[in-house]
PDB file of N, CA and C in Angstrom:
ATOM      1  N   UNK A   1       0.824  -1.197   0.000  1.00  0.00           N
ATOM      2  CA  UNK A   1       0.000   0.000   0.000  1.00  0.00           C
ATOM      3  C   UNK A   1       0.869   1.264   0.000  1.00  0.00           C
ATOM      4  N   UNK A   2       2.121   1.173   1.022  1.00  0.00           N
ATOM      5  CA  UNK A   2       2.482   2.306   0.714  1.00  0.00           C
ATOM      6  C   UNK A   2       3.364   2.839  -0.486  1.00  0.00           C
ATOM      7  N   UNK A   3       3.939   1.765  -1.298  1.00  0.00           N
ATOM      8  CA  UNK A   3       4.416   1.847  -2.231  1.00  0.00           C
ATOM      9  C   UNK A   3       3.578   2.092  -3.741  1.00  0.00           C
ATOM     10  N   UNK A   4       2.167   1.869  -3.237  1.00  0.00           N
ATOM     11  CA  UNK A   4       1.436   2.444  -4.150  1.00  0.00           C
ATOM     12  C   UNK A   4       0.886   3.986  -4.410  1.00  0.00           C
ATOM     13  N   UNK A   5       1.032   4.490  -3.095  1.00  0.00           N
ATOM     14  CA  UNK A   5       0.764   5.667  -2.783  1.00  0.00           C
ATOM     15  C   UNK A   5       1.732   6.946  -2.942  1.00  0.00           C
ATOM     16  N   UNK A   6       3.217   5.854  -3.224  1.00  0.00           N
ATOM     17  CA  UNK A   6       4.301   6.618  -3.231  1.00  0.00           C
ATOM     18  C   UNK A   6       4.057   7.012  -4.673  1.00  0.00           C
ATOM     19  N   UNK A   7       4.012   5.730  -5.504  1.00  0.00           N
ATOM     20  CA  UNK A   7       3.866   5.433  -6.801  1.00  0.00           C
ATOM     21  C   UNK A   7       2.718   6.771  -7.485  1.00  0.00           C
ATOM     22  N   UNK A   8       2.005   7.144  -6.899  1.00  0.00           N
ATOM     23  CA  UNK A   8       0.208   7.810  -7.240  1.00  0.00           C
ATOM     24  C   UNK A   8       1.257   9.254  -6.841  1.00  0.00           C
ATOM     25  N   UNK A   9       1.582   9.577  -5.880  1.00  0.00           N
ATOM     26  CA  UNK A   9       2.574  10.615  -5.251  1.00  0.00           C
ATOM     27  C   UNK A   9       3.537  11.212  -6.482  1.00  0.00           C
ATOM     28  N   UNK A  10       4.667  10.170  -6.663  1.00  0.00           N
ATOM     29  CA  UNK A  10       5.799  10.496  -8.296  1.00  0.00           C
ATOM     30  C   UNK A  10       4.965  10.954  -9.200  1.00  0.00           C
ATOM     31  N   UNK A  11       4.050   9.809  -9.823  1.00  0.00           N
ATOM     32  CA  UNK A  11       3.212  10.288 -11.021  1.00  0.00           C
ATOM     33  C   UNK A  11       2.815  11.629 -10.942  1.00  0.00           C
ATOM     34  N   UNK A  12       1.937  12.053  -9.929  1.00  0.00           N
ATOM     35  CA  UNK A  12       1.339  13.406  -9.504  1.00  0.00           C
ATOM     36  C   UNK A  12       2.252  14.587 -10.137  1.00  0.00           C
ATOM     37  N   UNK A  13       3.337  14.178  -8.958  1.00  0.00           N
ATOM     38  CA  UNK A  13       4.762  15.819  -9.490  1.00  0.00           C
ATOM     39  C   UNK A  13       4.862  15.564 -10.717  1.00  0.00           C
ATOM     40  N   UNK A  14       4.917  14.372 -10.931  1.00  0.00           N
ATOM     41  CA  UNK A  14       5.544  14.095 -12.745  1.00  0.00           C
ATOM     42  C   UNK A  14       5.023  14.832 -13.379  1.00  0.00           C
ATOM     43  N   UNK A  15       3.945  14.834 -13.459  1.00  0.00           N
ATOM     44  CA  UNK A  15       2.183  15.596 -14.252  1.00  0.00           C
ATOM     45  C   UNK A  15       2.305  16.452 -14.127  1.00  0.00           C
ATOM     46  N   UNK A  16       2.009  17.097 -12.982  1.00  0.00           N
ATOM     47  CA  UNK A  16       1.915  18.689 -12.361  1.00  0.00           C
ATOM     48  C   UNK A  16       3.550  19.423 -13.472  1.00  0.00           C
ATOM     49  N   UNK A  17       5.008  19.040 -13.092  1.00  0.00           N
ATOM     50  CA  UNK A  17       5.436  19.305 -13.852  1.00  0.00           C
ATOM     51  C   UNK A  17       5.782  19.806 -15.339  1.00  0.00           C
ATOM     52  N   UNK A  18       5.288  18.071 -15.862  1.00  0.00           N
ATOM     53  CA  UNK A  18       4.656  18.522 -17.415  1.00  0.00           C
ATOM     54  C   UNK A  18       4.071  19.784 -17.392  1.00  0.00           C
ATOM     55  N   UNK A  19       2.635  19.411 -17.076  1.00  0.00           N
ATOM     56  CA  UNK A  19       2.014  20.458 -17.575  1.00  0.00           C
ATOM     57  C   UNK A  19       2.023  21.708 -17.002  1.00  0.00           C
ATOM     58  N   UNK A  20       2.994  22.043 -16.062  1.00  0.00           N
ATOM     59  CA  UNK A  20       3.708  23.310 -15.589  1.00  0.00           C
ATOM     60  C   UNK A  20       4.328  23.911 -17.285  1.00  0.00           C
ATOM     61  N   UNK A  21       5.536  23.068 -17.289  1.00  0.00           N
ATOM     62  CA  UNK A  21       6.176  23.045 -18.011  1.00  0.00           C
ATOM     63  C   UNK A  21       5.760  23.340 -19.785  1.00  0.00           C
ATOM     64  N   UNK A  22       5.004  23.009 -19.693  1.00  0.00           N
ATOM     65  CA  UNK A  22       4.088  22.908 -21.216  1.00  0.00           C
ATOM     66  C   UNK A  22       3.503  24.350 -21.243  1.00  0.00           C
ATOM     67  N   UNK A  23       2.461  25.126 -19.984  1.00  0.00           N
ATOM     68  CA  UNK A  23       2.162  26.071 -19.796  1.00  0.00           C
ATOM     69  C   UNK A  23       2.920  27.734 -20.333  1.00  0.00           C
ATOM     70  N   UNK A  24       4.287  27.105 -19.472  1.00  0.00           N
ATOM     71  CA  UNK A  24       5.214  28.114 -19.684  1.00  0.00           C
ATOM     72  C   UNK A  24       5.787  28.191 -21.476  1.00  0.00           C
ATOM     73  N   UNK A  25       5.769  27.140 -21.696  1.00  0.00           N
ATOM     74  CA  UNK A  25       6.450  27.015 -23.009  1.00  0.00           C
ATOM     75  C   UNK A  25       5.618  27.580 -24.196  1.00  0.00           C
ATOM     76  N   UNK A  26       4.428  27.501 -23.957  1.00  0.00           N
ATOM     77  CA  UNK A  26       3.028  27.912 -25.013  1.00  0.00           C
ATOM     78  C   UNK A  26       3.030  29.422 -24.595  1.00  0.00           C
ATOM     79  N   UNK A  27       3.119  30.110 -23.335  1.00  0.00           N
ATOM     80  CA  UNK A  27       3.320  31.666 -22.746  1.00  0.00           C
ATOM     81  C   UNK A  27       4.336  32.249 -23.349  1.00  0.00           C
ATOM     82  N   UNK A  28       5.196  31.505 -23.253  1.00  0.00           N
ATOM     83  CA  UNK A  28       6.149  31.948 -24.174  1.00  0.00           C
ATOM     84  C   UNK A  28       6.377  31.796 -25.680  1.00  0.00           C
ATOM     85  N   UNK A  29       5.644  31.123 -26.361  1.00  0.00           N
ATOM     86  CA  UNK A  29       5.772  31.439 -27.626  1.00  0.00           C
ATOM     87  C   UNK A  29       4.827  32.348 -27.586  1.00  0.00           C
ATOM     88  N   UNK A  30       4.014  33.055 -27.377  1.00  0.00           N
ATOM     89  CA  UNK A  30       2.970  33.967 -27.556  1.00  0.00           C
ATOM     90  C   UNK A  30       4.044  35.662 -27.208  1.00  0.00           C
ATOM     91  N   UNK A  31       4.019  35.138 -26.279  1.00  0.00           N
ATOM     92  CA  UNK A  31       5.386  36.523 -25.718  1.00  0.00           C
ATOM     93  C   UNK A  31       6.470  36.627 -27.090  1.00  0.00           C
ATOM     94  N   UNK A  32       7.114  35.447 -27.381  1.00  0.00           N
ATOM     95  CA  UNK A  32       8.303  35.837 -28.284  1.00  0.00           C
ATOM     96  C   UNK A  32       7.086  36.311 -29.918  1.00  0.00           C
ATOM     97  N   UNK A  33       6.190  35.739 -30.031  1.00  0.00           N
ATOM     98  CA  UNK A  33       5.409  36.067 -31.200  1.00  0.00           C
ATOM     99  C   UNK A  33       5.173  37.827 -31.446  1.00  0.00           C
ATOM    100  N   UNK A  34       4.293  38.354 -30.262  1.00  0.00           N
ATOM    101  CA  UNK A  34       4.378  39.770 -29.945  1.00  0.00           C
ATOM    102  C   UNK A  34       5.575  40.447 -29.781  1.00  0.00           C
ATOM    103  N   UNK A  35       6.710  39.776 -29.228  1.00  0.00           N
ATOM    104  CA  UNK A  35       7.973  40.851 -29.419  1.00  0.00           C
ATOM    105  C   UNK A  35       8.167  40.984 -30.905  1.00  0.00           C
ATOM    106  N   UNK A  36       8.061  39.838 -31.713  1.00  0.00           N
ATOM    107  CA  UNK A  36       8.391  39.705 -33.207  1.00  0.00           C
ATOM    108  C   UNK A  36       7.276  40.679 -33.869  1.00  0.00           C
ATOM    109  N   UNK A  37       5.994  40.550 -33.714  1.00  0.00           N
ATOM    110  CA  UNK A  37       5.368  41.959 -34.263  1.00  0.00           C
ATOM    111  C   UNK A  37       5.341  43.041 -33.656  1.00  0.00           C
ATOM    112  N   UNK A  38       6.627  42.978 -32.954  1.00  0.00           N
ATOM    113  CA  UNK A  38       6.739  44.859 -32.483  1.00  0.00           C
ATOM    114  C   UNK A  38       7.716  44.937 -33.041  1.00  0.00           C
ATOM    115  N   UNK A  39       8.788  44.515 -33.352  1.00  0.00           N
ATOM    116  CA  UNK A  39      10.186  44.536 -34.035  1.00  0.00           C
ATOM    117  C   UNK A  39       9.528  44.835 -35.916  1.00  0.00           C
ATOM    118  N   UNK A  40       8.961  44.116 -36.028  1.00  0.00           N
ATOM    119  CA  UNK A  40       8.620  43.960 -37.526  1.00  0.00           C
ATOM    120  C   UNK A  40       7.414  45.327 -37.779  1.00  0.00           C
ATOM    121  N   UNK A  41       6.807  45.893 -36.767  1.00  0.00           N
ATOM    122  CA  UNK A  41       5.952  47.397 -36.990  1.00  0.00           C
ATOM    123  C   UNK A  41       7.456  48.394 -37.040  1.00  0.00           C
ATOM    124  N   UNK A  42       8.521  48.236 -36.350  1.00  0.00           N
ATOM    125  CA  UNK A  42       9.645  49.213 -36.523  1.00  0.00           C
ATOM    126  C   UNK A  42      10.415  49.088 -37.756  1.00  0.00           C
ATOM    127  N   UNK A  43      10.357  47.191 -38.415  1.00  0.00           N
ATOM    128  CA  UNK A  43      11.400  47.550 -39.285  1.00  0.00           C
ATOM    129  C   UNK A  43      10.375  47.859 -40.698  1.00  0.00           C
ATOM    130  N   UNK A  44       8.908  47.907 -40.294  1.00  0.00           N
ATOM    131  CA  UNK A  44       7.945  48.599 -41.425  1.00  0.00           C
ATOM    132  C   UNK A  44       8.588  50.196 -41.461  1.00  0.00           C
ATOM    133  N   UNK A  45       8.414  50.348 -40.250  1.00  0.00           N
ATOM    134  CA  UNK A  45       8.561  51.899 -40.317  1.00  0.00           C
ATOM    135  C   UNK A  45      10.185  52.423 -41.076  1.00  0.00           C
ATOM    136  N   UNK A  46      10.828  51.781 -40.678  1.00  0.00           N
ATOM    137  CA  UNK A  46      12.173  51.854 -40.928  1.00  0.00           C
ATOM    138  C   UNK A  46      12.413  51.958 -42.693  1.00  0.00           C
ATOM    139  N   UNK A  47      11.566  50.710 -43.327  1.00  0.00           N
ATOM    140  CA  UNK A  47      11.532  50.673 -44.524  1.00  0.00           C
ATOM    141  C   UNK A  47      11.253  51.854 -45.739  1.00  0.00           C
ATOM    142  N   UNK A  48       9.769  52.392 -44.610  1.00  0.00           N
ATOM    143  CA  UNK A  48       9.109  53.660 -45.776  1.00  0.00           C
ATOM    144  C   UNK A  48      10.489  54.894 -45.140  1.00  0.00           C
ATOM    145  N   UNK A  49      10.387  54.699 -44.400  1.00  0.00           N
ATOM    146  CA  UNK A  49      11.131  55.858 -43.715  1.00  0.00           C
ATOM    147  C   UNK A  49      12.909  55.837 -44.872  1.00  0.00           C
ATOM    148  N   UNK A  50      13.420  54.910 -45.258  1.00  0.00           N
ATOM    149  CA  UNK A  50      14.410  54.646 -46.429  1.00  0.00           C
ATOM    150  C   UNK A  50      13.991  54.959 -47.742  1.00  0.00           C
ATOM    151  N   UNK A  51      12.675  54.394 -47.559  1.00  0.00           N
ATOM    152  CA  UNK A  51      12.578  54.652 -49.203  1.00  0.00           C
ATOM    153  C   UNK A  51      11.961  56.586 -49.466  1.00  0.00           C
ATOM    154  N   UNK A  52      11.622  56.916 -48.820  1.00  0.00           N
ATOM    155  CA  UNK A  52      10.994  58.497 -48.954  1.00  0.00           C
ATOM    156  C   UNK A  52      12.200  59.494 -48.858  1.00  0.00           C
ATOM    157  N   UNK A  53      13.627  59.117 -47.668  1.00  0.00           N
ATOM    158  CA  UNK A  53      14.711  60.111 -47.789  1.00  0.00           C
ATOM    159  C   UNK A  53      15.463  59.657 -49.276  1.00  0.00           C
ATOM    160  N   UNK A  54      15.733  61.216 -49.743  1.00  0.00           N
ATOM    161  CA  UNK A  54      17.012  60.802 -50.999  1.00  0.00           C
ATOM    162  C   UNK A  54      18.009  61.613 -50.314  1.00  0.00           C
ATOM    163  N   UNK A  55      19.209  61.506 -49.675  1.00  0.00           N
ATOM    164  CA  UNK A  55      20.280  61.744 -49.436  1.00  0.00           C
ATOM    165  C   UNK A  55      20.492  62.746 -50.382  1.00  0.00           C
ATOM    166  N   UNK A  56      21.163  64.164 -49.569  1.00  0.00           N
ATOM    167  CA  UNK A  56      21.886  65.214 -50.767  1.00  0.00           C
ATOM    168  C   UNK A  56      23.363  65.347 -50.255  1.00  0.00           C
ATOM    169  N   UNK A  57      23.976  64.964 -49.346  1.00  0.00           N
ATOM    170  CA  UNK A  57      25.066  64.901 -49.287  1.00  0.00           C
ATOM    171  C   UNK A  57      25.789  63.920 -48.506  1.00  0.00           C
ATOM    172  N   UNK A  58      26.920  63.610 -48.596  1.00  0.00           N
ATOM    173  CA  UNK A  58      27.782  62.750 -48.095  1.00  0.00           C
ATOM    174  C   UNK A  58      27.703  62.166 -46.878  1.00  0.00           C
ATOM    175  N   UNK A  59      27.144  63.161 -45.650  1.00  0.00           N
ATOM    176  CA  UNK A  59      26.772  62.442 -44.331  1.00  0.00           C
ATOM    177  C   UNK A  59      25.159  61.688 -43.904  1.00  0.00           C
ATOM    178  N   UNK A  60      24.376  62.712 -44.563  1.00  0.00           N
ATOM    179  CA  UNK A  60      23.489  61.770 -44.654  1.00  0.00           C
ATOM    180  C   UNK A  60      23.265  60.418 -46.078  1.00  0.00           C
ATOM    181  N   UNK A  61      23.879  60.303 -46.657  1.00  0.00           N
ATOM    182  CA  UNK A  61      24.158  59.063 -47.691  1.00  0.00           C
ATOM    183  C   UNK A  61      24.936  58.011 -46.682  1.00  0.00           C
ATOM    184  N   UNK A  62      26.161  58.240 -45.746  1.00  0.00           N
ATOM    185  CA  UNK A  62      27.043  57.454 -44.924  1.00  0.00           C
ATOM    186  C   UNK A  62      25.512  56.990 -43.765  1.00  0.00           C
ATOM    187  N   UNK A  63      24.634  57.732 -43.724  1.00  0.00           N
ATOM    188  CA  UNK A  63      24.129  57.618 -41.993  1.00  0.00           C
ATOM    189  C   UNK A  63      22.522  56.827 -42.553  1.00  0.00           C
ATOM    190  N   UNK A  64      22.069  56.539 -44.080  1.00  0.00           N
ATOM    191  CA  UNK A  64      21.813  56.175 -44.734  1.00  0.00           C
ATOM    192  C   UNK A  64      21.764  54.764 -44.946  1.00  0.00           C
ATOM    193  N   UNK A  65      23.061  54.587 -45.507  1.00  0.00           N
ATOM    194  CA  UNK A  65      23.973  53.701 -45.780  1.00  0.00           C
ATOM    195  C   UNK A  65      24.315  52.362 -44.242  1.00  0.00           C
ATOM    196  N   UNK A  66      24.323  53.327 -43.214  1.00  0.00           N
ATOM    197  CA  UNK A  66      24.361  52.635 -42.184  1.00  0.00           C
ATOM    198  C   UNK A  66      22.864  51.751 -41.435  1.00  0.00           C
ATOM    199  N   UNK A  67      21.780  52.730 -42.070  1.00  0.00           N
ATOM    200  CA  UNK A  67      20.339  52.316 -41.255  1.00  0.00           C
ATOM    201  C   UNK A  67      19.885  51.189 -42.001  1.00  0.00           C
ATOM    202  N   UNK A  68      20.353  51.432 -43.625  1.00  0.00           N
ATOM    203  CA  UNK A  68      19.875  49.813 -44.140  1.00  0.00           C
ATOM    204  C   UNK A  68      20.861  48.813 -44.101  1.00  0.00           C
ATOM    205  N   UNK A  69      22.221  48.872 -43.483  1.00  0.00           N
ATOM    206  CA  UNK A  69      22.841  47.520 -42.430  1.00  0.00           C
ATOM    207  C   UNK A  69      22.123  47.149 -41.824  1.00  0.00           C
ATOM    208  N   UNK A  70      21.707  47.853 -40.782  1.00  0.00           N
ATOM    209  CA  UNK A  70      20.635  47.758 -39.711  1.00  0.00           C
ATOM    210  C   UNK A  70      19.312  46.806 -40.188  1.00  0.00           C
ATOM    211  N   UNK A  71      18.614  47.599 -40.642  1.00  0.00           N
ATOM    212  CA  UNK A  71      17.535  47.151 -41.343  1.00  0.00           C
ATOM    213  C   UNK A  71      17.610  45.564 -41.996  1.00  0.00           C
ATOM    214  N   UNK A  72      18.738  45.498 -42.667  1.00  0.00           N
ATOM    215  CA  UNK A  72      18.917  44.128 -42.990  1.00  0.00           C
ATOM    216  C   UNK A  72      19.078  42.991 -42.169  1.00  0.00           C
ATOM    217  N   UNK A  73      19.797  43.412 -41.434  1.00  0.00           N
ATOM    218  CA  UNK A  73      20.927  42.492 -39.733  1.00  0.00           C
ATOM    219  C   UNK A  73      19.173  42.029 -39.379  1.00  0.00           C
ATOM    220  N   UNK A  74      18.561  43.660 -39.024  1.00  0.00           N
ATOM    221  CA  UNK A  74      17.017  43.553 -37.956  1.00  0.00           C
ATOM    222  C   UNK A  74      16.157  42.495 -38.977  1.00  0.00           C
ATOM    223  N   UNK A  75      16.100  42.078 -40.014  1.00  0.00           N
ATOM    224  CA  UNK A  75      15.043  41.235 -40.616  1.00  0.00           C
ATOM    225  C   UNK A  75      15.723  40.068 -40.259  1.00  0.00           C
ATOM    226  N   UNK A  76      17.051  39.980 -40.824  1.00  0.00           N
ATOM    227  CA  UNK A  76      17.378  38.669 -40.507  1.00  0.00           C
ATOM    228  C   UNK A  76      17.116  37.635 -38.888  1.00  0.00           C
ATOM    229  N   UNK A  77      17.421  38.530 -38.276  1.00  0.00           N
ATOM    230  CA  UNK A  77      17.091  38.461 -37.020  1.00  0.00           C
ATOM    231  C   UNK A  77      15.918  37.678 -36.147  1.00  0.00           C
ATOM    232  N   UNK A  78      15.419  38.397 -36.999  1.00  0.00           N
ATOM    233  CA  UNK A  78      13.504  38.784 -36.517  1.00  0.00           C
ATOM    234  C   UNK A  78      13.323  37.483 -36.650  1.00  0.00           C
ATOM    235  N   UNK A  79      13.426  36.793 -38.289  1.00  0.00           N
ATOM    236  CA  UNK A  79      13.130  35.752 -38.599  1.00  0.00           C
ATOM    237  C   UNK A  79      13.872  34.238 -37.791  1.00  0.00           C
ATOM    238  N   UNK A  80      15.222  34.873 -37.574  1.00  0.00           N
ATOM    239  CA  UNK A  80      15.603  33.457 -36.878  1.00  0.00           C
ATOM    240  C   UNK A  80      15.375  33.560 -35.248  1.00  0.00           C
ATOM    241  N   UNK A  81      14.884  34.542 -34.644  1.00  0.00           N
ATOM    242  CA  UNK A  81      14.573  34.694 -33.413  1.00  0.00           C
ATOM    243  C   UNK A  81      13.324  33.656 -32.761  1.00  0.00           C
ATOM    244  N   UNK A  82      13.923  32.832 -31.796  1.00  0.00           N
ATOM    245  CA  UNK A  82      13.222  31.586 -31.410  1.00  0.00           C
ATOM    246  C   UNK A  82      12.877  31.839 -29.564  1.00  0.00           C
ATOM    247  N   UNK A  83      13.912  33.028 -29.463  1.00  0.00           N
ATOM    248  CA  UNK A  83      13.897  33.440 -27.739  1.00  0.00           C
ATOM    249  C   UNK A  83      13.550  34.948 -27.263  1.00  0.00           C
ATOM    250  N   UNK A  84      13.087  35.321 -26.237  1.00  0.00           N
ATOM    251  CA  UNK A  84      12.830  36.692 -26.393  1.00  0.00           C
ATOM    252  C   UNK A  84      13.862  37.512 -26.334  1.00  0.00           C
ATOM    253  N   UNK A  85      15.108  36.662 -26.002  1.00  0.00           N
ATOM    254  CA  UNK A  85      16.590  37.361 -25.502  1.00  0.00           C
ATOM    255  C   UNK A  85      17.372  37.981 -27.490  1.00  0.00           C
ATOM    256  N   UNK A  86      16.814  37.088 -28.416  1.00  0.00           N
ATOM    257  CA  UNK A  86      16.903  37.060 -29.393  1.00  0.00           C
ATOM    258  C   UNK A  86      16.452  38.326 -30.216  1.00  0.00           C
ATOM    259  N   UNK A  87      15.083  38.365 -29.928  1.00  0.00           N
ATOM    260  CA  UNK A  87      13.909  39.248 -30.375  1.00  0.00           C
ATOM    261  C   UNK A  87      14.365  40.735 -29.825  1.00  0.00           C
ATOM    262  N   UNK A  88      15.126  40.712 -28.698  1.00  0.00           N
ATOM    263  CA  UNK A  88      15.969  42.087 -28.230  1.00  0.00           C
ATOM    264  C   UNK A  88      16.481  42.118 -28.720  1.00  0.00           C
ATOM    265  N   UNK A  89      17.350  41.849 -29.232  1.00  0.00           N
ATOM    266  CA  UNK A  89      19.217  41.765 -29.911  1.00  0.00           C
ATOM    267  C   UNK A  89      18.708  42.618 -31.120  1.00  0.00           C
ATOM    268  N   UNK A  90      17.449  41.857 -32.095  1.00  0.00           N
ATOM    269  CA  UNK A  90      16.631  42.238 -33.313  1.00  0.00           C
ATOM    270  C   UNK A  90      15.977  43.722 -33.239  1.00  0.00           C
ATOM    271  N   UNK A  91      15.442  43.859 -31.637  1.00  0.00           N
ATOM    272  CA  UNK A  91      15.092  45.493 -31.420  1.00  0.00           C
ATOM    273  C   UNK A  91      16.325  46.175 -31.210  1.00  0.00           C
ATOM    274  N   UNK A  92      17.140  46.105 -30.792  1.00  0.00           N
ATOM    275  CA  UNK A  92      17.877  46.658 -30.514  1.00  0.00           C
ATOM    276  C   UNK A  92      18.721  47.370 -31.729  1.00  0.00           C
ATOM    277  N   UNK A  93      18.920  46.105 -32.746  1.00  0.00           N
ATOM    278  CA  UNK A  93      19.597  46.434 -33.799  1.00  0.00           C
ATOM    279  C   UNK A  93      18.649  47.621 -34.745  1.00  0.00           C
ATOM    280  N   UNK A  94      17.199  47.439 -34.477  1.00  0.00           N
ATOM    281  CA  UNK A  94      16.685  48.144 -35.429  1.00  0.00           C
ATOM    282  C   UNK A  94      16.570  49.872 -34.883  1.00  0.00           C
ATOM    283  N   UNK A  95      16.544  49.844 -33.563  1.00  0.00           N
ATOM    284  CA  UNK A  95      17.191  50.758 -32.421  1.00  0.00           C
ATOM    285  C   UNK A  95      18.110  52.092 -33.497  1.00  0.00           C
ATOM    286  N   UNK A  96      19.264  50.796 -33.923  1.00  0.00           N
ATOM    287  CA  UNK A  96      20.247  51.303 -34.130  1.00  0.00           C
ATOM    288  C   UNK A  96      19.990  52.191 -35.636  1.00  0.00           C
ATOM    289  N   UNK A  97      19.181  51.294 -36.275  1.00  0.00           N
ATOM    290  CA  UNK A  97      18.593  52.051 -37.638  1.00  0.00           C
ATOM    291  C   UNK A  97      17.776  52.872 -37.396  1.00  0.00           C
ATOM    292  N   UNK A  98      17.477  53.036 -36.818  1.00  0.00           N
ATOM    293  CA  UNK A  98      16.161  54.698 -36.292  1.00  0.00           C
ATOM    294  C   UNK A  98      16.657  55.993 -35.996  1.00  0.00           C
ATOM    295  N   UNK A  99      18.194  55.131 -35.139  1.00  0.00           N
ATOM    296  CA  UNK A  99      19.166  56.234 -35.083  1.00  0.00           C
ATOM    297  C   UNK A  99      19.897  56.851 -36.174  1.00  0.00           C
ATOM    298  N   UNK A 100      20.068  55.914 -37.269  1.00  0.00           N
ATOM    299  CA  UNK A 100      20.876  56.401 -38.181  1.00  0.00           C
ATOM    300  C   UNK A 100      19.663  57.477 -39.209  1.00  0.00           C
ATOM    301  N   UNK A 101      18.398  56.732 -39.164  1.00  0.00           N
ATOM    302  CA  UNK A 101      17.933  57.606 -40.422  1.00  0.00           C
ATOM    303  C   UNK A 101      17.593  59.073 -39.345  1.00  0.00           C
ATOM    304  N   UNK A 102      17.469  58.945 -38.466  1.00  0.00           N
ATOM    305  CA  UNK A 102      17.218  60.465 -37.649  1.00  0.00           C
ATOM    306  C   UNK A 102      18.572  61.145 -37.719  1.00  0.00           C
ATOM    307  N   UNK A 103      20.176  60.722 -37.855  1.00  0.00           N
ATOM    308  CA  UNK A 103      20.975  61.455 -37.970  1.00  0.00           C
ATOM    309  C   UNK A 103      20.895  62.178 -39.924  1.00  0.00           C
ATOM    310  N   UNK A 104      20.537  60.881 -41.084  1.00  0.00           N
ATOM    311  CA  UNK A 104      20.324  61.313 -41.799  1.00  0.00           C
ATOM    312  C   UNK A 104      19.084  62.425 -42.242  1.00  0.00           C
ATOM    313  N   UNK A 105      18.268  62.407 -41.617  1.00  0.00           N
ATOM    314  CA  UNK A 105      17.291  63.254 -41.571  1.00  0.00           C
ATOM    315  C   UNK A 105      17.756  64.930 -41.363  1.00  0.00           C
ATOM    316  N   UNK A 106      18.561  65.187 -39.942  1.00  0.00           N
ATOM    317  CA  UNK A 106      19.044  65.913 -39.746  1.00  0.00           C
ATOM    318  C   UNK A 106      20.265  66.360 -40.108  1.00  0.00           C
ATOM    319  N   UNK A 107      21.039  65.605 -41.203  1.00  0.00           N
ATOM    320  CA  UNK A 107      22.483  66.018 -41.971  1.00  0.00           C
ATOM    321  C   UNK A 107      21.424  66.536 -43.467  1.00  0.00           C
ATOM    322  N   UNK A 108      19.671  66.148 -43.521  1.00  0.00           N
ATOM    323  CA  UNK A 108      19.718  66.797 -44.671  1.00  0.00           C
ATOM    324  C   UNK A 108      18.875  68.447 -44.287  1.00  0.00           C
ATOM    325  N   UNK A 109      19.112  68.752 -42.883  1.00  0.00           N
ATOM    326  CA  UNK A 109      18.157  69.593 -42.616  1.00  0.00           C
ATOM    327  C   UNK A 109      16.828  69.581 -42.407  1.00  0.00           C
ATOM    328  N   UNK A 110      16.037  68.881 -42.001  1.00  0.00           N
ATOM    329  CA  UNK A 110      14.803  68.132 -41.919  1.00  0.00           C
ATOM    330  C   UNK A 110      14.760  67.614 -40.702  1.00  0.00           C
ATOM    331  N   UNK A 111      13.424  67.676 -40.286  1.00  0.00           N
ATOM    332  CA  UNK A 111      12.889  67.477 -38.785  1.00  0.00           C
ATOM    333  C   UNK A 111      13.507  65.897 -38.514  1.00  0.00           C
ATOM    334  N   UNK A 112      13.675  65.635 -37.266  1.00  0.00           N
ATOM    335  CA  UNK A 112      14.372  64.428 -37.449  1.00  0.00           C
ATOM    336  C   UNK A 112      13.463  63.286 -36.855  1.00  0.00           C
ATOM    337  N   UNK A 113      12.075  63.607 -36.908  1.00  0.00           N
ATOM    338  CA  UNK A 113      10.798  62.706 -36.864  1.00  0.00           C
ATOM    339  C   UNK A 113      10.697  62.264 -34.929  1.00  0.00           C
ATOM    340  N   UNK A 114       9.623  60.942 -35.403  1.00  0.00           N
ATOM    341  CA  UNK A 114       9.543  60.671 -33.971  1.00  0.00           C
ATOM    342  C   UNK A 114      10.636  59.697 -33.084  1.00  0.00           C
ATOM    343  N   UNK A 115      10.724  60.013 -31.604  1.00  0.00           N
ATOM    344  CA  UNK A 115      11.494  59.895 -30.917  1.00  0.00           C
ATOM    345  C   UNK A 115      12.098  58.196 -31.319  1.00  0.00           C
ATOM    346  N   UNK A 116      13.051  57.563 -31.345  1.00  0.00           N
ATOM    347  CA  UNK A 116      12.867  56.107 -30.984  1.00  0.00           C
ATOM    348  C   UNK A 116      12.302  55.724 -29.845  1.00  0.00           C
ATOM    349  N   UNK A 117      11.946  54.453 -30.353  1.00  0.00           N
ATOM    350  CA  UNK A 117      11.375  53.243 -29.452  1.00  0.00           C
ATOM    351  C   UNK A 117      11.921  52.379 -28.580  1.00  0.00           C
ATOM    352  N   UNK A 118      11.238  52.105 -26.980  1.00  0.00           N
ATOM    353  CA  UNK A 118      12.358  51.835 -25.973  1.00  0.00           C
ATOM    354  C   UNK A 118      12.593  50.433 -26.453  1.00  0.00           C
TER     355      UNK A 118
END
């Protein structure tokens, strides 16, 4: 008897575990899903925001030049991003392209738009 009870006892945590475990794992793809369509509304923005500046001189063409690195690195990213630690790295980088077209914005004299995104 008591080895059956022990037996009913293991199984129990076993279970409870699993489906602890399963819980978290489904929460989290939903979490990394939404970081991925917040990254991918910035590298929308990022996109029109490239294609509408034409560069008139040399620093904004270099600062340009630098936001669609960015932009590229941030898609690639996006897509192989499987963790939310990942999906940062991907904001972050696109971070970095928001910065560049706001320096190009302002090397062409032009408002240098809205603030980046935390």
């Amino acid at each position: 008897m008591g080895r059956f009870l022990f037996l009913v006892l293991v199984l129990a945590i076993v279970g409870l575990a699993i489906w602890w475990i399963s819980r978290e794992w489904s929460g989290n793809v939903e979490r990394v899903a939404d970081a991925k369509a917040e990254v991918n509304r910035h590298l929308d923005r990022m996109s029109g925001e490239l294609a509408r500046l034409d560069p008139d001189n040399d620093e904004a063409l270099r600062a340009m030049s630098e936001a669609v690195d960015r932009l590229n690195i941030a898609r690639a990213q996006v897509v192989k991003a499987t963790t939310l630690g990942q999906v940062r790295i991907a904001k972050e980088t696109v971070r970095g392209g928001l910065y560049f077209i706001r320096k190009a914005r302002e090397a062409m004299g032009l408002d240098p738009g809205p603030p980046l995104p935390r």
